[in-house]
Protein backbone atom coordinates (compact mmCIF):
# COMPACT_ATOMS: atom_id res chain seq x y z
CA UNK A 1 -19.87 7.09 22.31
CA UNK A 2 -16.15 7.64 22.84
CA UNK A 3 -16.48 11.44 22.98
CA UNK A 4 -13.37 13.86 24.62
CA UNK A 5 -14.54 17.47 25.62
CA UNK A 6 -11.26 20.09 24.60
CA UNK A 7 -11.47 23.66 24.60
CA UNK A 8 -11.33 25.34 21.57
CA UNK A 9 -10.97 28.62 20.62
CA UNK A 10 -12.80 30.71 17.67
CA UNK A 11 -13.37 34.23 16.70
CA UNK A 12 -17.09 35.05 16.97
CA UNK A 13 -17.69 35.09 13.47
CA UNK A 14 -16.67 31.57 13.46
CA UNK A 15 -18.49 30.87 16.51
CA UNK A 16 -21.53 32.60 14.41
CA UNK A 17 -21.44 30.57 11.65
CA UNK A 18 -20.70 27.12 13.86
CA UNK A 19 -23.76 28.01 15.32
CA UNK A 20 -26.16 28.65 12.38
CA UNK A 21 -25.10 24.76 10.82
CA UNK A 22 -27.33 21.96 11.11
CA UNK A 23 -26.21 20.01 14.13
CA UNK A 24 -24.88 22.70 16.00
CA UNK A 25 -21.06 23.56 16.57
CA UNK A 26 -20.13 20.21 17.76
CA UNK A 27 -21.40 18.39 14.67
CA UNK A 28 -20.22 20.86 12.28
CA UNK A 29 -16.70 20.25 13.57
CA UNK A 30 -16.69 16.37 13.52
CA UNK A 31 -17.72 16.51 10.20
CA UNK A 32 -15.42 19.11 9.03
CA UNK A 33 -12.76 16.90 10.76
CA UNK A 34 -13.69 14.04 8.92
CA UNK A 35 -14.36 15.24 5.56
CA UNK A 36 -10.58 16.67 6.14
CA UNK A 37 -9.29 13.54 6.96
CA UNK A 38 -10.31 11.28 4.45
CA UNK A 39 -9.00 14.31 1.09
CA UNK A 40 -5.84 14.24 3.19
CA UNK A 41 -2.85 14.79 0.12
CA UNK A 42 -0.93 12.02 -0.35
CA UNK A 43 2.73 13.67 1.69
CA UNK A 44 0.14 14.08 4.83
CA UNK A 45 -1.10 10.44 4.56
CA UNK A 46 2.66 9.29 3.93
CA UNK A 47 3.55 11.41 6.99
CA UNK A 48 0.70 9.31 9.37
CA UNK A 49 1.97 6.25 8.19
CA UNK A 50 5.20 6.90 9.15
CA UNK A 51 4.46 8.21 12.41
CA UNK A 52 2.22 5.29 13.15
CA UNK A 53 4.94 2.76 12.40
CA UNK A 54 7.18 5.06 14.86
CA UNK A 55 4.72 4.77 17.55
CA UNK A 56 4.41 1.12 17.23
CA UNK A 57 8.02 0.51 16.65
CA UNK A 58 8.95 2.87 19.77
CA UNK A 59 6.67 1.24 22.07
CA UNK A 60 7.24 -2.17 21.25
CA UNK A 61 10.24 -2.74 19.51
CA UNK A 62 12.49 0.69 20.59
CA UNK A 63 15.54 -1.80 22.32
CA UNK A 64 16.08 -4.21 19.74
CA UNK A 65 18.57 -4.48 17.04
CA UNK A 66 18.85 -1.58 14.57
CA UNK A 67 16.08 0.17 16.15
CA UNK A 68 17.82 3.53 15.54
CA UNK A 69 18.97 2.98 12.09
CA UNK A 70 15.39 1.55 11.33
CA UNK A 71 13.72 4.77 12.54
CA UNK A 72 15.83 6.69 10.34
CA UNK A 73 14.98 4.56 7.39
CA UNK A 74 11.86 4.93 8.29
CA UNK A 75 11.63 8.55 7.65
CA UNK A 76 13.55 8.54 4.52
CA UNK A 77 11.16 6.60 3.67
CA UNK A 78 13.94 4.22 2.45
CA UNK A 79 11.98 0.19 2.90
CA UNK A 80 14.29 -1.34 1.48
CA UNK A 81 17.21 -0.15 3.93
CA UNK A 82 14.28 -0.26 6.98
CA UNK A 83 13.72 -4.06 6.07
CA UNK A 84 16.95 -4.46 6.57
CA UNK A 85 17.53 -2.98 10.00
CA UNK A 86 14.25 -4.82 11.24
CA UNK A 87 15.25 -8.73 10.10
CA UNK A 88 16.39 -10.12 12.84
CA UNK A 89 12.95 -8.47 14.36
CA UNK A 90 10.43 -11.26 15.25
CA UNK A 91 7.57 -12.09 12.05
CA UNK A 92 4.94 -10.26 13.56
CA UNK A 93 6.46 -7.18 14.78
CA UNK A 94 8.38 -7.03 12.09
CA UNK A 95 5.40 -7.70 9.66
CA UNK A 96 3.07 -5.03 11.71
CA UNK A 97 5.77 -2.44 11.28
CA UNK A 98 6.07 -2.41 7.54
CA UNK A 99 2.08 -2.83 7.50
CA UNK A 100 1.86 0.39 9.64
CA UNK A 101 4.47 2.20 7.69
CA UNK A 102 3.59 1.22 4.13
CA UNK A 103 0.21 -0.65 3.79
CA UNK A 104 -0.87 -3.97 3.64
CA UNK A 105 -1.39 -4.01 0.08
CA UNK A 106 2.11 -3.65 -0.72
CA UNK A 107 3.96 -5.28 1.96
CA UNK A 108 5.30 -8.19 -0.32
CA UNK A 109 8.47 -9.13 1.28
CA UNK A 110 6.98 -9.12 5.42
């Protein structure tokens, strides 16, 4: 099932009403995660994009060409300057990276 146990920690009234919700605590949660995840406003879903390009571009592509200058593209949101800094990048990286950072749908120039 892919599940991680983590503390958390709740004042008793919280811990009260956790309790009293169909599923128990546990379920209550995931679904309050979820439900919070998918009306996430549009800065917060810009902001995970970004940081999952990061991720991906720090891991795989962090010593090649205009890595630095891409990254701060990247999170000045600027494509048109990132695109730049990643051309020399291999077609797939290059095409995952803009993917990550601003959606397949409108990646028209990777």
């Amino acid at each position: 099932m892919g599940v991680v146990a983590r503390e958390v920690t709740l004042l008793p009234r919280q811990w009260d009403w956790l309790t009293n919700q169909p599923g128990g605590a546990s379920a209550t949660l995931r679904r309050l995660v979820d439900e919070a995840r998918k009306t996430m406003n549009p800065r917060q879903q810009r902001r995970a994009a970004q940081e999952a390009a990061y991720q991906f571009m720090q891991a795989i592509a962090g010593d090649m060409p205009g890595y630095e200058d891409a990254t701060r593209a990247l999170f000045a949101d600027d494509r048109t300057s990132l695109e730049q800094q990643i051309a020399t990048w291999p077609d797939d990286i290059r095409t995952h990276a803009l993917r990550l950072a601003f959606g397949a749908g409108e990646n028209q120039s990777a």
